[in-house]
Each structure stands twice: as structure tokens, then as C-alpha cells.
C-alpha atoms as a PDB file:
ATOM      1  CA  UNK A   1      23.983  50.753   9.659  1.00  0.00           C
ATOM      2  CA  UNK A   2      25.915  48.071  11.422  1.00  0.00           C
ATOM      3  CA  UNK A   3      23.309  46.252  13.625  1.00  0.00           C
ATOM      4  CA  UNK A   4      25.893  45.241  16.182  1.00  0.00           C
ATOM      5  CA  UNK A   5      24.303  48.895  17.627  1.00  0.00           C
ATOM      6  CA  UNK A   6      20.682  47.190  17.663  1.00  0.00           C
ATOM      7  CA  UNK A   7      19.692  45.866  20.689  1.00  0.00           C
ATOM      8  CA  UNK A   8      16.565  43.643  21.376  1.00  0.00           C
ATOM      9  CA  UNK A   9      15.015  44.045  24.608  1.00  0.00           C
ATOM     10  CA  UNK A  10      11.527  43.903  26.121  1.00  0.00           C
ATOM     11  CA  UNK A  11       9.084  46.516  25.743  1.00  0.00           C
ATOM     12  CA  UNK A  12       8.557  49.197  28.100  1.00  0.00           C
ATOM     13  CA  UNK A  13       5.914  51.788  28.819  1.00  0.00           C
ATOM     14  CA  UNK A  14       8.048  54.781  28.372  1.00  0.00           C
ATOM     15  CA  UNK A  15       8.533  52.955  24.599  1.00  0.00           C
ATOM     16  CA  UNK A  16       4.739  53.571  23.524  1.00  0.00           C
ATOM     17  CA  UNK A  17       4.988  57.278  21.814  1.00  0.00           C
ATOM     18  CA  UNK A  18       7.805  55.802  19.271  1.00  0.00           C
ATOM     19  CA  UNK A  19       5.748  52.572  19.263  1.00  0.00           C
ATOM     20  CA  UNK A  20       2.780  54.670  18.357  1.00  0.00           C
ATOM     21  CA  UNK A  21       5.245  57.039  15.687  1.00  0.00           C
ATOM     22  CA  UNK A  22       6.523  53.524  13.728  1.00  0.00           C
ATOM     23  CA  UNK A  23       2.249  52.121  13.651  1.00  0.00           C
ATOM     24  CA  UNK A  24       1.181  55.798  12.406  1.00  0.00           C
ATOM     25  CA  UNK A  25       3.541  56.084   9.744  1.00  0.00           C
ATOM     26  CA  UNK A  26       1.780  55.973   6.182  1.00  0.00           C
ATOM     27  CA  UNK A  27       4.237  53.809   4.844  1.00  0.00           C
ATOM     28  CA  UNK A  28       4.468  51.206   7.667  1.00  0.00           C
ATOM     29  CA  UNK A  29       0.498  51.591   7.737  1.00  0.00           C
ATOM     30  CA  UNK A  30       0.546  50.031   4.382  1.00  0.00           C
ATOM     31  CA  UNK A  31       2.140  46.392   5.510  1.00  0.00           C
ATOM     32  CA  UNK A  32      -0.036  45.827   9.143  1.00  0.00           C
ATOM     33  CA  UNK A  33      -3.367  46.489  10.229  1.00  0.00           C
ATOM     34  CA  UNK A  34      -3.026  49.398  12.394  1.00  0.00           C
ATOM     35  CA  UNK A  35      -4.668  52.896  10.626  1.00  0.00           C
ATOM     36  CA  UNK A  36      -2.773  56.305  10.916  1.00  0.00           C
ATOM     37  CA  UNK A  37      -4.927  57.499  13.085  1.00  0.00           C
ATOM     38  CA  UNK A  38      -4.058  55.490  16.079  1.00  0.00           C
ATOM     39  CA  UNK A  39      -3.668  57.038  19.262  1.00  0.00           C
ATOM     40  CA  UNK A  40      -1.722  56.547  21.983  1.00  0.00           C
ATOM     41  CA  UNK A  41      -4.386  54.669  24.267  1.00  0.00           C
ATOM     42  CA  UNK A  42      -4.907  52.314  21.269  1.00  0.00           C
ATOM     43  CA  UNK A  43      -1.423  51.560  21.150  1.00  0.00           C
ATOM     44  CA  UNK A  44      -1.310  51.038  24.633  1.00  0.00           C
ATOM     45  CA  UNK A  45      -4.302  48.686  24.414  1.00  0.00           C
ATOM     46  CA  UNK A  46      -2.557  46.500  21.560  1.00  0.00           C
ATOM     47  CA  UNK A  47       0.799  45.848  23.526  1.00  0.00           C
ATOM     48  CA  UNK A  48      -0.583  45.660  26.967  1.00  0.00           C
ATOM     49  CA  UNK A  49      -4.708  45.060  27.084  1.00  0.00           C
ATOM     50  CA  UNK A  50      -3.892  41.231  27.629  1.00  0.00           C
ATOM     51  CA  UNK A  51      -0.515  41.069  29.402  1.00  0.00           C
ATOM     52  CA  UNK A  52      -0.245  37.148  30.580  1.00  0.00           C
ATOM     53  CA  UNK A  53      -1.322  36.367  25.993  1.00  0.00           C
ATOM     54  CA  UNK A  54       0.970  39.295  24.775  1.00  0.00           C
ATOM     55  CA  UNK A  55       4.590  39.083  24.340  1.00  0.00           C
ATOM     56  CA  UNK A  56       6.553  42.209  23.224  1.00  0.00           C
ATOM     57  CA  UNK A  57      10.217  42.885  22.425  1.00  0.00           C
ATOM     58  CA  UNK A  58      11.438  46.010  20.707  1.00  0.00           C
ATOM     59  CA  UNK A  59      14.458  46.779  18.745  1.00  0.00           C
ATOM     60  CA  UNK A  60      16.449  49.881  20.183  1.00  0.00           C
ATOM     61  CA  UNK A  61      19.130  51.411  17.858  1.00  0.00           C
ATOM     62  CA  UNK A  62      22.065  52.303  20.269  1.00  0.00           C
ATOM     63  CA  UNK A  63      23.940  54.126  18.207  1.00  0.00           C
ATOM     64  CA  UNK A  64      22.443  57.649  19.455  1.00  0.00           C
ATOM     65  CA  UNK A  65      22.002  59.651  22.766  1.00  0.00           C
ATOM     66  CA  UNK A  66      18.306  59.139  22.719  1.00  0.00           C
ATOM     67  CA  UNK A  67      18.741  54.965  21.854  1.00  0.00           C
ATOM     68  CA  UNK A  68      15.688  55.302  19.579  1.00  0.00           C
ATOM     69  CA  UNK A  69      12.927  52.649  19.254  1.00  0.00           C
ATOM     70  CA  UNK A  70      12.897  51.223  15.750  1.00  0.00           C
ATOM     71  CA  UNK A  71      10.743  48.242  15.488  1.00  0.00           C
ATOM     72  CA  UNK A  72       8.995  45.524  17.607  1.00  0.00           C
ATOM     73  CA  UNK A  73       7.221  42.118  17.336  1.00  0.00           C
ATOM     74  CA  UNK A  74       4.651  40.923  18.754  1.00  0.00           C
ATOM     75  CA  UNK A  75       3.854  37.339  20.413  1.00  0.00           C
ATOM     76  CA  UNK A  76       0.044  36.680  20.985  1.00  0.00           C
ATOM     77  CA  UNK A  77      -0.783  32.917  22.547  1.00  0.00           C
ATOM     78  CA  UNK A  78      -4.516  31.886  21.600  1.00  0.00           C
ATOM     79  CA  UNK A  79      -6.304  32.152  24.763  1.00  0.00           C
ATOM     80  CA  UNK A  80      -8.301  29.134  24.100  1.00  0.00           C
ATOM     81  CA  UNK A  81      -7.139  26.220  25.758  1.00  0.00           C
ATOM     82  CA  UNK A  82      -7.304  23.912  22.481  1.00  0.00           C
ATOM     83  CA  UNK A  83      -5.282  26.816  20.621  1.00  0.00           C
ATOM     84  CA  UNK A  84      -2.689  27.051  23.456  1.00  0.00           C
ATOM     85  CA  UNK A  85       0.153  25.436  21.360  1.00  0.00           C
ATOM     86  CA  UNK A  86      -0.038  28.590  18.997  1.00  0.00           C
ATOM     87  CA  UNK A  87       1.026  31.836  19.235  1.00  0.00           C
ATOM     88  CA  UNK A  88       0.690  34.874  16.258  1.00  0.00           C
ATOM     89  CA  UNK A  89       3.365  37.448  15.298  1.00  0.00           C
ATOM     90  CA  UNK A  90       3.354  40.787  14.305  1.00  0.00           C
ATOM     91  CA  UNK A  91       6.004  42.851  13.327  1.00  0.00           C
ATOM     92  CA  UNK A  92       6.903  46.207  12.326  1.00  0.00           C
ATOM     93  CA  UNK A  93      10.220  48.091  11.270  1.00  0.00           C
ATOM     94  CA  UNK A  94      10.787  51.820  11.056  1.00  0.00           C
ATOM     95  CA  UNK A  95      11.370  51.458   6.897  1.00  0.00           C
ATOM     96  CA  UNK A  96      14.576  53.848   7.466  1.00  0.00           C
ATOM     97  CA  UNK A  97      16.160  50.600   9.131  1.00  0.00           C
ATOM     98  CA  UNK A  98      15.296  48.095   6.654  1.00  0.00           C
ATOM     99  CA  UNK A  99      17.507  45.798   5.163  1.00  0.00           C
ATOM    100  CA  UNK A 100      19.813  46.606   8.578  1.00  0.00           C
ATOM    101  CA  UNK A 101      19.066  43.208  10.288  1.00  0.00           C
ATOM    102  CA  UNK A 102      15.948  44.495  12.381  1.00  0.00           C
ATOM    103  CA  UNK A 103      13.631  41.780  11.395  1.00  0.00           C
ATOM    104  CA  UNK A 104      15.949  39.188  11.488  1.00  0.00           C
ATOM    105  CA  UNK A 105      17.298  40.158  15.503  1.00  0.00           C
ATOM    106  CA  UNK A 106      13.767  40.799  16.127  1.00  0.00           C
ATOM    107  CA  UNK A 107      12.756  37.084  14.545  1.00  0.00           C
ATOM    108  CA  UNK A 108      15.339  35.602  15.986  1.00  0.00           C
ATOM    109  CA  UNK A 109      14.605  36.653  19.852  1.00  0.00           C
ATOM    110  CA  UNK A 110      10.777  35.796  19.400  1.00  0.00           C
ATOM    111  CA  UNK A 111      11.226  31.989  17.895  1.00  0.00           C
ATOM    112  CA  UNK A 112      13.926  31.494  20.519  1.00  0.00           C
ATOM    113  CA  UNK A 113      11.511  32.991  23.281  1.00  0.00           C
ATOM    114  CA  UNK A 114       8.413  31.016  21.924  1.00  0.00           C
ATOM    115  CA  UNK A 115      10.635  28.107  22.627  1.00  0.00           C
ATOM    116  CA  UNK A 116      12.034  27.946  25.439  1.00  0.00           C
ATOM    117  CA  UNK A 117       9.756  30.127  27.622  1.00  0.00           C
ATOM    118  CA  UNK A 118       6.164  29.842  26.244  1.00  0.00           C
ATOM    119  CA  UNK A 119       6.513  26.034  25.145  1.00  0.00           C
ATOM    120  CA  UNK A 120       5.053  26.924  21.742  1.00  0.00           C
ATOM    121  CA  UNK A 121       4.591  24.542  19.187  1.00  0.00           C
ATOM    122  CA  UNK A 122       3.161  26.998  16.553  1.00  0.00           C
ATOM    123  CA  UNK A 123       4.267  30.565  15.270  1.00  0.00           C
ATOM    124  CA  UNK A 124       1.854  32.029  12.833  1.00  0.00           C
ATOM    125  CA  UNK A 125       1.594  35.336  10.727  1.00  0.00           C
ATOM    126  CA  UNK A 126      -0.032  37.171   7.753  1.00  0.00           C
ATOM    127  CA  UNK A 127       1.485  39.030   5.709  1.00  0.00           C
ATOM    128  CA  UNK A 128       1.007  40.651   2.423  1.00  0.00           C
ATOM    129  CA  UNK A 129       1.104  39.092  -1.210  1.00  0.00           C
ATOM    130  CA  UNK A 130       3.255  41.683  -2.480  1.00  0.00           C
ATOM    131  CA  UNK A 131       5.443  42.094   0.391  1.00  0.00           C
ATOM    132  CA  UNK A 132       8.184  40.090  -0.832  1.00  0.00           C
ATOM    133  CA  UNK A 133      11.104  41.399   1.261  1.00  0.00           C
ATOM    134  CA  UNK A 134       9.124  40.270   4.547  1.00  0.00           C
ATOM    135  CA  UNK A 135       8.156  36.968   2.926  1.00  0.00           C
ATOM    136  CA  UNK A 136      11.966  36.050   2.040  1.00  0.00           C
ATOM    137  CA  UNK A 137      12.490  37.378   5.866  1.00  0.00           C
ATOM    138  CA  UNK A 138      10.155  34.415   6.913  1.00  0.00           C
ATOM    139  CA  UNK A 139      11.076  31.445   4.177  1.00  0.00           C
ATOM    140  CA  UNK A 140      14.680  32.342   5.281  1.00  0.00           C
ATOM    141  CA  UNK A 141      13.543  31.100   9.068  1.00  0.00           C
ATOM    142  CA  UNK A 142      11.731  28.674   8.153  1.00  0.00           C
ATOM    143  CA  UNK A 143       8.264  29.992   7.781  1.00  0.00           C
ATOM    144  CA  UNK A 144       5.753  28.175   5.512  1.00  0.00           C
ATOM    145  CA  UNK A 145       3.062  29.317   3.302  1.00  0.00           C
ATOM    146  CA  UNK A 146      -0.119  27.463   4.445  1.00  0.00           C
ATOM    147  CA  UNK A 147      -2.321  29.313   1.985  1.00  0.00           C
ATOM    148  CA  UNK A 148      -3.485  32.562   0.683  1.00  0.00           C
ATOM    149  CA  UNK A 149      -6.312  34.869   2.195  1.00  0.00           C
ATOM    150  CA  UNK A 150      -8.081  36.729  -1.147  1.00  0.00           C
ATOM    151  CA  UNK A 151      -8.596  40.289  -1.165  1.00  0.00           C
ATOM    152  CA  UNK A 152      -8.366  40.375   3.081  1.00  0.00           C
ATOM    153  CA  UNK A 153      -6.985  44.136   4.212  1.00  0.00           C
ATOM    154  CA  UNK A 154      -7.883  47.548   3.173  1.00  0.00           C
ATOM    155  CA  UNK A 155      -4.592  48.945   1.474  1.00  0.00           C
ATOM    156  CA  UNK A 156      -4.975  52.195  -0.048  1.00  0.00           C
ATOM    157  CA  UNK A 157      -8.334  51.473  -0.857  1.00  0.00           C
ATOM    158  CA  UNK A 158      -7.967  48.558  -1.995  1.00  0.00           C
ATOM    159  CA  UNK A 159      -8.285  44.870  -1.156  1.00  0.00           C
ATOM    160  CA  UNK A 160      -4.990  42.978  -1.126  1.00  0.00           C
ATOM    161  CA  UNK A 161      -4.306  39.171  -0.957  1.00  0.00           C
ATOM    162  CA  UNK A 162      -2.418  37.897   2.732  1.00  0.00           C
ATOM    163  CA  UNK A 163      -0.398  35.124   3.011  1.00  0.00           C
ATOM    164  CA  UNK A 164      -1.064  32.986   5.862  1.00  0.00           C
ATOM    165  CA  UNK A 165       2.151  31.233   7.338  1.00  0.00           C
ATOM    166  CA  UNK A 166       3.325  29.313   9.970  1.00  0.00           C
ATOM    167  CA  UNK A 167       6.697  27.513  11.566  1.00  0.00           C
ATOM    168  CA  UNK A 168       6.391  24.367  13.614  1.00  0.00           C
ATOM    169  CA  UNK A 169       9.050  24.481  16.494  1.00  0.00           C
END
């Protein structure tokens, strides 16, 4: 897919069911912490309980009628006043548009709004051991591995190691 058709914008309420159709998905269940079971109200909650601490863009393939939803990321800023500086990403791709350039528009519109409109000093994430893709996505931004969480998140009923990094901006 050519991502010249992928277009980053904020998210929307009307966006929710295909938010809540990427975070169900077995196979996108696997790499964050969402379960399959979600529902729609919980996806609400987790992009809009807190709406002055969350931060939301989504990715929006234009290249059909409907201009699907196919991924977002997530900004959190630490509420605490001594944790202000940070904020903590999450991100998720429908896997049928990996390796099209998602995470890297999506990456690229969060540091750059972190920046200049949030005053950030601190972008954080986890991610898994094994996911080496999304790993190379964040090395190749300039993401740091600050350590290793052992056996952290349920996957598949098992306990899998996270990788805690971070970019100073």
C-alpha cells in the first residue's frame, strides 16, 4: 500500500467501533494489554475517561469510500505534578497494514505533538521482548531501552518479558 493514502488525524467519537475492532482482534491482542473481550464502553473509557491527560491520533487509510480506521497511538501525561515532564505511548496497527508506514506516520505526529504542544520532555513505552519489528520501529526514532520488565503480561497464557523504553526530547 502506498501510505501517501494514510492520513493522521485526531480521534473522533464516531472512530470508537473500528477502534474497538483493531483492540479486539486476537492477533493485535497479543502485542498490548487490552483482552478480546473489550467492549465498546471500555474502549470509550481508555481514549476519553481522562480527556485534558489523553492524547489520541488515528491513522485513516484514504484509499476507500469508507476511509477506514487502521491504527492509533496514544499520548498519556502523568497526572502527578512531579511526573508532568512525561508522557506514555501506546500504539496499535491493524496487522493487515504493517510494514505500510503506519507506525512510523503515527510516531512521527505524536513526538512532534509531545513537542511542541504538550512541552514534554519524556516519551515512554513497553513493549514486548519478542516484538522485534516494533522495537526496530522505536530504536529507528530514537527510543532507548532503559531495562527489561521479567515475565510482566499475560500472552497466551503465558508470562512474557516487556521492554521498558524511553526518548528524551
Amino acid at each position: 500500500m502506498d501510505n501517501s493514502q494514510i492520513t493522521i488525524r485526531p480521534i473522533y467519537d464516531w472512530d470508537l467501533v473500528q477502534l474497538n475492532q483493531i483492540r479486539t482482534r486476537e492477533d493485535v491482542c497479543m502485542n498490548i494489554l487490552a483482552l478480546p473481550t473489550e467492549t465498546l464502553k471500555e474502549t470509550k473509557d481508555y481514549f476519553f475517561d481522562n480527556p485534558h491527560f489523553i492524547h489520541t491520533f488515528v491513522a485513516v487509510n484514504q484509499n476507500n469510500k469508507e476511509k477506514d480506521v487502521i491504527g492509533y497511538v496514544r499520548l498519556l501525561q502523568y497526572q502527578e505534578v512531579r511526573l508532568h515532564h512525561r508522557g506514555k505511548i501506546s500504539i496499535a496497527i491493524d496487522p493487515t497494514y504493517h510494514q505500510c508506514g503506519v507506525g512510523t506516520k503515527l510516531l512521527a505526529k505524536i513526538i512532534d505533538y509531545a513537542k511542541k504542544w504538550m512541552r514534554l520532555e519524556k516519551l515512554e513505552l513497553t513493549v514486548l521482548e519478542n516484538n522485534e519489528k516494533a522495537i526496530g520501529l522505536y530504536k529507528k526514532f530514537g527510543f532507548e531501552i532503559e531495562g527489561i520488565f521479567k515475565k510482566d503480561t499475560l500472552v497466551d497464557g503465558n508470562y512474557e518479558n516487556v521492554v521498558f523504553m524511553s526518548l528524551m526530547l
